[in-house]
C-alpha atoms as a PDB file:
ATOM      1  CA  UNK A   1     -13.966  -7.393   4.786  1.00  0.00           C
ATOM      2  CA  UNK A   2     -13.421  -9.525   1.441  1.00  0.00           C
ATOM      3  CA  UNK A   3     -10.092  -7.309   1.191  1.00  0.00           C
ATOM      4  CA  UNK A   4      -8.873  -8.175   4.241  1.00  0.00           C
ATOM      5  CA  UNK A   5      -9.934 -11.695   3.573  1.00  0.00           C
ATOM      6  CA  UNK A   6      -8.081 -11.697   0.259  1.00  0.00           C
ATOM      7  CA  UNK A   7      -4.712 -10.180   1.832  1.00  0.00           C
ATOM      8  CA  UNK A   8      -4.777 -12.985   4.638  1.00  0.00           C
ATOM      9  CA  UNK A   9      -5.228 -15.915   2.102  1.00  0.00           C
ATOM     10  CA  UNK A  10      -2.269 -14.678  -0.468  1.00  0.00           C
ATOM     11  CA  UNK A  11      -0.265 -14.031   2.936  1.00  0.00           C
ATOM     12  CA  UNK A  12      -0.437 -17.693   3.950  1.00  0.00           C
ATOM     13  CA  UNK A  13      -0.220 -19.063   0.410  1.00  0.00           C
ATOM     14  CA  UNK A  14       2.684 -17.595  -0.120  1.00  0.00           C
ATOM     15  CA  UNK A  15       5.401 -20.093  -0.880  1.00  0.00           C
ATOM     16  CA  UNK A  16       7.781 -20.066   1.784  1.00  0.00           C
ATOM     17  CA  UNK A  17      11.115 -20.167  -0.305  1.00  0.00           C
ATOM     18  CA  UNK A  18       9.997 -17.336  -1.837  1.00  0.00           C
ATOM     19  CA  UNK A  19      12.583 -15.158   0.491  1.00  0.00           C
ATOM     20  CA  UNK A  20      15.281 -17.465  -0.132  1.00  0.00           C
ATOM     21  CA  UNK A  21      17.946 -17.179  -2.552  1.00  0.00           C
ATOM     22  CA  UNK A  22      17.399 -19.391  -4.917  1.00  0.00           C
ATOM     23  CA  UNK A  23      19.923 -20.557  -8.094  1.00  0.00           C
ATOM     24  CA  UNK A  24      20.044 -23.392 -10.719  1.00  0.00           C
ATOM     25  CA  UNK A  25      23.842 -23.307  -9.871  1.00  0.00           C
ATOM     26  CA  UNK A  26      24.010 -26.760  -7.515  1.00  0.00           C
ATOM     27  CA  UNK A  27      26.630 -25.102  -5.864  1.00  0.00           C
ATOM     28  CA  UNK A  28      25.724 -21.731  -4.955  1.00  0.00           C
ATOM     29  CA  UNK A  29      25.275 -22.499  -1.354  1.00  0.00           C
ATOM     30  CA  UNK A  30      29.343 -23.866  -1.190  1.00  0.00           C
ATOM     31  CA  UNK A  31      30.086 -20.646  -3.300  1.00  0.00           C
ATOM     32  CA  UNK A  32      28.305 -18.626  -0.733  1.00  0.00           C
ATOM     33  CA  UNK A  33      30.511 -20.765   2.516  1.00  0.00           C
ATOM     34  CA  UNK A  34      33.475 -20.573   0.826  1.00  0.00           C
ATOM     35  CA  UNK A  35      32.789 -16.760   0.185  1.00  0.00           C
ATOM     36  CA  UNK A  36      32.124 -16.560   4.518  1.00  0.00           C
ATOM     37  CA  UNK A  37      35.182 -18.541   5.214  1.00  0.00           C
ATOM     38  CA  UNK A  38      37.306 -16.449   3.059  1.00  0.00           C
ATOM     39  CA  UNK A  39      36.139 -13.015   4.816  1.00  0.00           C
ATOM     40  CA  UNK A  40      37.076 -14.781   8.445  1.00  0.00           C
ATOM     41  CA  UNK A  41      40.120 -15.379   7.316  1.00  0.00           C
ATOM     42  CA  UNK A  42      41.007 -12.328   5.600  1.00  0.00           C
ATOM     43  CA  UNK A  43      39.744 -10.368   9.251  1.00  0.00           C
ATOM     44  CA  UNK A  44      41.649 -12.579  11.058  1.00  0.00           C
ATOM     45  CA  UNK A  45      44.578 -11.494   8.837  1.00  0.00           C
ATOM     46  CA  UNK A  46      43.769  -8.493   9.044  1.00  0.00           C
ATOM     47  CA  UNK A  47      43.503  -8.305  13.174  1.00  0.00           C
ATOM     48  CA  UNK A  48      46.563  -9.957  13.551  1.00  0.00           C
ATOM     49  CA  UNK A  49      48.358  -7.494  11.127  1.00  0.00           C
ATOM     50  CA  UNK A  50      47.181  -4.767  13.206  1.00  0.00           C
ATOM     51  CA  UNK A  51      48.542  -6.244  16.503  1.00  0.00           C
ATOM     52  CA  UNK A  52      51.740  -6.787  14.771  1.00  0.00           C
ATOM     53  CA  UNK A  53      51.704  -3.596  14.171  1.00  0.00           C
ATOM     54  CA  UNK A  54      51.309  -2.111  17.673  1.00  0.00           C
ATOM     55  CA  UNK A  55      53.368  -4.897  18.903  1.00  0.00           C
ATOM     56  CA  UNK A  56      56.164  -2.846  17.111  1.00  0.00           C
ATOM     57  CA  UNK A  57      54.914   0.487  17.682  1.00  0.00           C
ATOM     58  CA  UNK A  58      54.684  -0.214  21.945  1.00  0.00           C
ATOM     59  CA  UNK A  59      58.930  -1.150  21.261  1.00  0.00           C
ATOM     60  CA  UNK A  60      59.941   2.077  20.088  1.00  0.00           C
END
């Protein structure tokens, strides 16, 4: 039982930013938006390319 015990009070002392990414670079998180925005926009692209694409193809 002193196992289980043991396991139970590391589980809820664990610190809870431990998951999180954590950096001394103050602007990681930006680094990490401006890295989502960039891959929206590039699918975007991407999607309208495409249609473009068959928009042309559907004309021959």
């Amino acid at each position: 039982m002193p196992v289980v015990r043991d396991a139970l009070t590391a589980a809820l002392t664990w610190p809870k930013s431990a998951l999180l990414i954590q950096s001394e670079n103050p602007f990681f998180t930006q680094e990490l938006t401006m890295a989502d925005v960039a891959f929206v926009v590039t699918t975007i692209a991407i999607f309208a390319l495409v249609a473009f694409i068959a928009k042309g193809v559907a004309k021959l």
